[in-house]
N, C-alpha and C. Protein backbone atom coordinates (compact mmCIF):
# COMPACT_ATOMS: atom_id res chain seq x y z
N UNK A 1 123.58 74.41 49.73
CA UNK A 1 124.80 74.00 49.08
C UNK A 1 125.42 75.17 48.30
N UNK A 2 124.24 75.98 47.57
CA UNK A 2 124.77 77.26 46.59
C UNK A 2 125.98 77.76 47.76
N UNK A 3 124.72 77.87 48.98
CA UNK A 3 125.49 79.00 49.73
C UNK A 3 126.91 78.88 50.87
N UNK A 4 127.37 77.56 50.35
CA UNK A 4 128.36 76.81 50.75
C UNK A 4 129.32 77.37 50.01
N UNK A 5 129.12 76.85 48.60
CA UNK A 5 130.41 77.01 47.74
C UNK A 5 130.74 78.62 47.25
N UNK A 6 129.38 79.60 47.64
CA UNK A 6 129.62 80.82 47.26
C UNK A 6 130.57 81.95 48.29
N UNK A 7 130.56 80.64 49.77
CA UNK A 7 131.18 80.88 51.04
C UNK A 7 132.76 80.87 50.62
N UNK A 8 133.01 79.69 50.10
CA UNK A 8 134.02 79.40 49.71
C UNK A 8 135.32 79.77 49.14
N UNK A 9 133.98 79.82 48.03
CA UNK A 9 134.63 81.23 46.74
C UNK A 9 135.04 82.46 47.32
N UNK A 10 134.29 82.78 48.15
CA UNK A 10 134.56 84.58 48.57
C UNK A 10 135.36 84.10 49.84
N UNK A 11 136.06 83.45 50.31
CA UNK A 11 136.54 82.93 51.75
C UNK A 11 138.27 83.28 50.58
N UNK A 12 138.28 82.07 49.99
CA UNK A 12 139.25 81.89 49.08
C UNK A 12 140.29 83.03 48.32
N UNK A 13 138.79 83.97 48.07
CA UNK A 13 139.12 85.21 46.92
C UNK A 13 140.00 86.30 48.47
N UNK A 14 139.50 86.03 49.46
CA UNK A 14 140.23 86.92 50.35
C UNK A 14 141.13 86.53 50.81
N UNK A 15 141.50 85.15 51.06
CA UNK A 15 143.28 84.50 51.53
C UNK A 15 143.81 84.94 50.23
N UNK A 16 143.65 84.61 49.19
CA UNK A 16 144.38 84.92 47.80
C UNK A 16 144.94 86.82 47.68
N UNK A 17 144.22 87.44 48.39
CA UNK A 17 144.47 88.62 48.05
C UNK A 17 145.77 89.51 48.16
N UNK A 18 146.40 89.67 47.68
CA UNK A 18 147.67 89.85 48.38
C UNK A 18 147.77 92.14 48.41
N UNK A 19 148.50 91.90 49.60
CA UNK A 19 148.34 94.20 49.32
C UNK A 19 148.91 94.67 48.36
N UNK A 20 148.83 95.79 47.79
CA UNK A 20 149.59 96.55 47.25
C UNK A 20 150.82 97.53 47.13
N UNK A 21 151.35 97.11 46.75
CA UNK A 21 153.01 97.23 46.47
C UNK A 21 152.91 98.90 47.25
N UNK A 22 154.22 99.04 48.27
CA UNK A 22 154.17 100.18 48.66
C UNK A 22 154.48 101.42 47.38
N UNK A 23 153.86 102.38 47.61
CA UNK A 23 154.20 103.91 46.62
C UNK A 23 155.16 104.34 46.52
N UNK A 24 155.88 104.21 45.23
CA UNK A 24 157.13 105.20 45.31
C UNK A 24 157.29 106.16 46.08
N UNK A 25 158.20 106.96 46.83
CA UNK A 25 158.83 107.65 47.85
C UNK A 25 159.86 108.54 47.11
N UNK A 26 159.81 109.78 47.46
CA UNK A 26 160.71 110.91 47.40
C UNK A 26 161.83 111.09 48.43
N UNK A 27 162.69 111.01 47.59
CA UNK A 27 163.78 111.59 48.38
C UNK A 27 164.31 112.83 48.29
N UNK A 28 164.61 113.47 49.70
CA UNK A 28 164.91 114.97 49.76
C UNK A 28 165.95 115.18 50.36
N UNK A 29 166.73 116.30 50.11
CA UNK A 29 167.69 117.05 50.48
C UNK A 29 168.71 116.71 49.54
N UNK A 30 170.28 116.11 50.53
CA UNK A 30 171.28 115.91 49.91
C UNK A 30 171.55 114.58 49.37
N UNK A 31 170.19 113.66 49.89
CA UNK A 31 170.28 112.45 49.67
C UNK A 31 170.71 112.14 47.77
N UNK A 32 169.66 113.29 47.46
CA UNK A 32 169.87 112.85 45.37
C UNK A 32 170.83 112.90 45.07
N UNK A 33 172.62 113.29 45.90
CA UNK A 33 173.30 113.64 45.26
C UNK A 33 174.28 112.30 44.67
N UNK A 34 175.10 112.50 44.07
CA UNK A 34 175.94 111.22 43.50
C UNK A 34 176.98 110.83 44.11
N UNK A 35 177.54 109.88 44.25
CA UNK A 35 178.91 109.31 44.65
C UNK A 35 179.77 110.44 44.36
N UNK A 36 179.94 110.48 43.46
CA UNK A 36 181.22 110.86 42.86
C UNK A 36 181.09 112.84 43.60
N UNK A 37 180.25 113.39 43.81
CA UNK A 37 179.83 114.22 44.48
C UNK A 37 180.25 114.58 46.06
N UNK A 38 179.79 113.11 46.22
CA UNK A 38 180.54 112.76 47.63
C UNK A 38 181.90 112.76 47.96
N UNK A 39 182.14 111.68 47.01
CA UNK A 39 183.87 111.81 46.62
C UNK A 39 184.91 113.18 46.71
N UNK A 40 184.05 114.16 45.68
CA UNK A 40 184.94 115.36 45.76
C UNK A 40 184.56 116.08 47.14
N UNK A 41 183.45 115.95 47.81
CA UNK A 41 183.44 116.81 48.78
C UNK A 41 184.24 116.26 50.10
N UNK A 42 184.36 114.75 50.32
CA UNK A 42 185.41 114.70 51.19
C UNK A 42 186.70 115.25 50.91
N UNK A 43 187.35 115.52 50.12
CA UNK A 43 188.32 116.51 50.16
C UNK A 43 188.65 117.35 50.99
N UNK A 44 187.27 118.30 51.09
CA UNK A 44 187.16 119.10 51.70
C UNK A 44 186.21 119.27 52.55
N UNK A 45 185.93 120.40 54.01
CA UNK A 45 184.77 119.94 54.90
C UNK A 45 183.30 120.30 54.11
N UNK A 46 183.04 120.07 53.17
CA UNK A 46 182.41 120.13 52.08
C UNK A 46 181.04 118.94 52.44
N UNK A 47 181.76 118.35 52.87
CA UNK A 47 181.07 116.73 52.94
C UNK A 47 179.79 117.05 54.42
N UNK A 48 180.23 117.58 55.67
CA UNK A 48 179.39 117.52 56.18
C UNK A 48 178.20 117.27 56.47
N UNK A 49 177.51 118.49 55.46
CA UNK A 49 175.96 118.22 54.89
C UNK A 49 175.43 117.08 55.05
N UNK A 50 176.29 116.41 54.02
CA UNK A 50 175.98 115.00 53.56
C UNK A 50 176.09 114.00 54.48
N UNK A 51 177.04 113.99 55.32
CA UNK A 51 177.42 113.26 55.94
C UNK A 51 176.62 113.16 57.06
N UNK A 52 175.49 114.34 57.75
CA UNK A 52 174.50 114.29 58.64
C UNK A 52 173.40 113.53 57.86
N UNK A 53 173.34 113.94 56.78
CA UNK A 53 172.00 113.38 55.94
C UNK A 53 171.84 111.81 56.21
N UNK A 54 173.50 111.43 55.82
CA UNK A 54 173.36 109.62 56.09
C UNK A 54 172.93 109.21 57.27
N UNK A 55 173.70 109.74 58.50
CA UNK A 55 173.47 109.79 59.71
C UNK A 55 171.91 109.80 59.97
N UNK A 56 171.48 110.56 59.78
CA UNK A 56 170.04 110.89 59.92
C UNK A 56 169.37 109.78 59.12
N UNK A 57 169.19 109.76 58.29
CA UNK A 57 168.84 108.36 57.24
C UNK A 57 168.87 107.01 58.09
N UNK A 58 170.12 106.81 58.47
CA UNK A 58 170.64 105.55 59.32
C UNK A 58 169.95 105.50 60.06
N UNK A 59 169.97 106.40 61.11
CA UNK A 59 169.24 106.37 62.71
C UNK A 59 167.42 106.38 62.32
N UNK A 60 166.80 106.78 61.72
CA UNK A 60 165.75 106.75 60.77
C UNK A 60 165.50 105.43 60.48
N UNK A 61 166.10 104.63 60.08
CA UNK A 61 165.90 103.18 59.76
C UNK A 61 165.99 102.23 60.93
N UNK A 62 166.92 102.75 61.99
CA UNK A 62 167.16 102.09 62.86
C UNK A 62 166.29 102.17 63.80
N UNK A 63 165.46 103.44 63.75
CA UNK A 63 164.45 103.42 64.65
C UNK A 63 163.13 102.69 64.02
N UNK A 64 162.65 103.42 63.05
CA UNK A 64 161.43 102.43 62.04
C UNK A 64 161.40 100.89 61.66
N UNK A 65 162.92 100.99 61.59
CA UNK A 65 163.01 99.69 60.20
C UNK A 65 162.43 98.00 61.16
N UNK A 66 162.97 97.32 60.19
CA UNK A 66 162.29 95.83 61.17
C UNK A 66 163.41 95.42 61.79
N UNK A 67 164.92 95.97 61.99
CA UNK A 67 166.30 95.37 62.01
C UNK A 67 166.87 96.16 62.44
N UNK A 68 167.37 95.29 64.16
CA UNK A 68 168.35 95.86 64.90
C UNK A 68 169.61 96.33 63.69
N UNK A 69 170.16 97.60 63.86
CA UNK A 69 171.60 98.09 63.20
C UNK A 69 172.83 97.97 64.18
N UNK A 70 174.24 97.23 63.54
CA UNK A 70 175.21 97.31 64.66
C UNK A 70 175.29 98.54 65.06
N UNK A 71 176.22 98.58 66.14
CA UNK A 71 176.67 99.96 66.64
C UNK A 71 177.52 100.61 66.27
N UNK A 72 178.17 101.77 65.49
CA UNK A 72 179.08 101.75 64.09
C UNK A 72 179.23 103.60 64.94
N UNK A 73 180.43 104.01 64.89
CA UNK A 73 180.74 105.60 64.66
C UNK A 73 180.67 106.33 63.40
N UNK A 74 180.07 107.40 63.62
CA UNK A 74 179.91 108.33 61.95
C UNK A 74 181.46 108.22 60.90
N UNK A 75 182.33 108.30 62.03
CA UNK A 75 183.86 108.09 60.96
C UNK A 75 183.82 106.78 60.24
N UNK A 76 183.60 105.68 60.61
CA UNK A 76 183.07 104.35 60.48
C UNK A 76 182.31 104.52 59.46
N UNK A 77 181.02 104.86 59.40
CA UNK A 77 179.96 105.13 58.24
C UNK A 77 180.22 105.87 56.94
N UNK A 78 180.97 106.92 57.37
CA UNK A 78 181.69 107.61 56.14
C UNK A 78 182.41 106.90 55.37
N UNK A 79 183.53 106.31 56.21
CA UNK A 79 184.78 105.22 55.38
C UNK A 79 183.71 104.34 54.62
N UNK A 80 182.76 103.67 54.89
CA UNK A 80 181.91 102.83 54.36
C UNK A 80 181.39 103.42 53.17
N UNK A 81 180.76 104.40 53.21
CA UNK A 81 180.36 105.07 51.85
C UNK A 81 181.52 105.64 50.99
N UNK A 82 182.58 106.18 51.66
CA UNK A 82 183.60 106.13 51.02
C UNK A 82 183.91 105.29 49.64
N UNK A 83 184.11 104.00 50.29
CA UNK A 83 184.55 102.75 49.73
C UNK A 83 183.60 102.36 48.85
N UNK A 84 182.28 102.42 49.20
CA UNK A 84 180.93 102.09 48.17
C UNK A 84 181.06 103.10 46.58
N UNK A 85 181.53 104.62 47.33
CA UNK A 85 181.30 105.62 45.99
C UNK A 85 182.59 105.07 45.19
N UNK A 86 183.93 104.78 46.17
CA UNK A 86 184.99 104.48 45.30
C UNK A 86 184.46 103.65 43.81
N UNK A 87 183.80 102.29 44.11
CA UNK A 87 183.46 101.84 43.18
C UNK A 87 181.85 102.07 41.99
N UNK A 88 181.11 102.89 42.76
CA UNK A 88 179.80 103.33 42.36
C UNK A 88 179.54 104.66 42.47
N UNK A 89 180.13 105.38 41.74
CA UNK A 89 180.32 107.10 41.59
C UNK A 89 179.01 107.76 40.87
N UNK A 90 178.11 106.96 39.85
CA UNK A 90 177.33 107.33 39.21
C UNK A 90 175.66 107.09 40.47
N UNK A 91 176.40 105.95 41.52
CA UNK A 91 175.03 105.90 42.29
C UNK A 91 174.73 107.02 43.27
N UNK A 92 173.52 107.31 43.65
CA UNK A 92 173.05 108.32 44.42
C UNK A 92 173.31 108.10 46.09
N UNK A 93 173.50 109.02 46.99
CA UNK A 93 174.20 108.89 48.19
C UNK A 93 172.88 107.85 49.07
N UNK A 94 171.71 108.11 48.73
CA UNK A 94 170.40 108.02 49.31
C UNK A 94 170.75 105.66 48.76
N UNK A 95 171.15 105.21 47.48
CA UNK A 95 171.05 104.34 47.36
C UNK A 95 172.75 103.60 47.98
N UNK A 96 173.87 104.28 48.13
CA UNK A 96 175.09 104.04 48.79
C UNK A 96 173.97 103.80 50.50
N UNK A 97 173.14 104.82 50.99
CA UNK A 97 173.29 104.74 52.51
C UNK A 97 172.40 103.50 52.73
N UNK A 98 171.88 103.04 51.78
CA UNK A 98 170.69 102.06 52.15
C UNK A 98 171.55 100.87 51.62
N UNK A 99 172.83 100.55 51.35
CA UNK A 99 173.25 99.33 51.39
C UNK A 99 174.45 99.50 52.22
N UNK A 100 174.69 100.47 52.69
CA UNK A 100 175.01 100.47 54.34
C UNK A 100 174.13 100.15 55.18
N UNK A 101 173.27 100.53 55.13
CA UNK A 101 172.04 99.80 56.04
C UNK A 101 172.18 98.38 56.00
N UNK A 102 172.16 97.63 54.67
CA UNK A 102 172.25 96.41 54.56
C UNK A 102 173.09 95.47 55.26
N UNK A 103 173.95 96.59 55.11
CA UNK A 103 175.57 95.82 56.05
C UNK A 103 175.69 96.01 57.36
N UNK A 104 175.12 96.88 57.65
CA UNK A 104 174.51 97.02 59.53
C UNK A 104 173.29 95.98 59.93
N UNK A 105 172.53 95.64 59.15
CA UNK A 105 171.31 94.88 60.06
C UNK A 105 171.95 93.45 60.92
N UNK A 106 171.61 93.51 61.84
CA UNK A 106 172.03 92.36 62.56
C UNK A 106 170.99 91.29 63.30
N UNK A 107 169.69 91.77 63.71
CA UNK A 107 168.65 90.52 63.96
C UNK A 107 167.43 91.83 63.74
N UNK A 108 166.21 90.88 63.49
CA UNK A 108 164.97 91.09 62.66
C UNK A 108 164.63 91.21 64.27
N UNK A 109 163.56 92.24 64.25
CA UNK A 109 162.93 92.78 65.68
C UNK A 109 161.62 91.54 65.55
């Protein structure tokens, strides 16, 4: 009987277990930079850089992530972050491209 309920207990203690929270992650390159950063560099062909970085980022998610992304042109993606920095200048390009992501997912793989 001990060795019933000690089954139990340790059966229990392992459905209950839940993983550990993934590790903060670094972001590199041009991703740290700010909206408003962004902002001034479309002005000018300034923006490029950046503008592969998202690209790259995007297609990166789209290949890894769990979620088909629509099918969208880089001019398309830009206007999108565009419009995001218009109102969020203080946010970082890396947190603008990941709620473009948001707005691209279209079905869970």
């Amino acid at each position: 009987m001990k060795f019933v309920l000690f089954a139990l207990l340790l059966i229990s203690g392992v459905a209950a277990a839940q993983p550990a929270p993934a590790a903060p992650y670094t972001t590199y390159g041009v991703g740290n930079g700010s909206c408003g950063e962004w902002l001034h560099d479309r002005k000018s062909n300034g923006w490029f850089q950046t503008g592969e970085w998202v690209l790259g980022y995007v297609s990166a998610y789209g290949y890894y992530g769990d979620y088909q992304l629509k099918h969208v042109d880089s001019e398309a993606m830009a206007a999108w972050i565009d419009n995001y920095c218009q109102k969020n200048p203080l946010d970082s390009i890396e947190t603008a491209t990941q709620h473009l992501i948001e707005a691209l997912k279209i079905n869970k793989r």
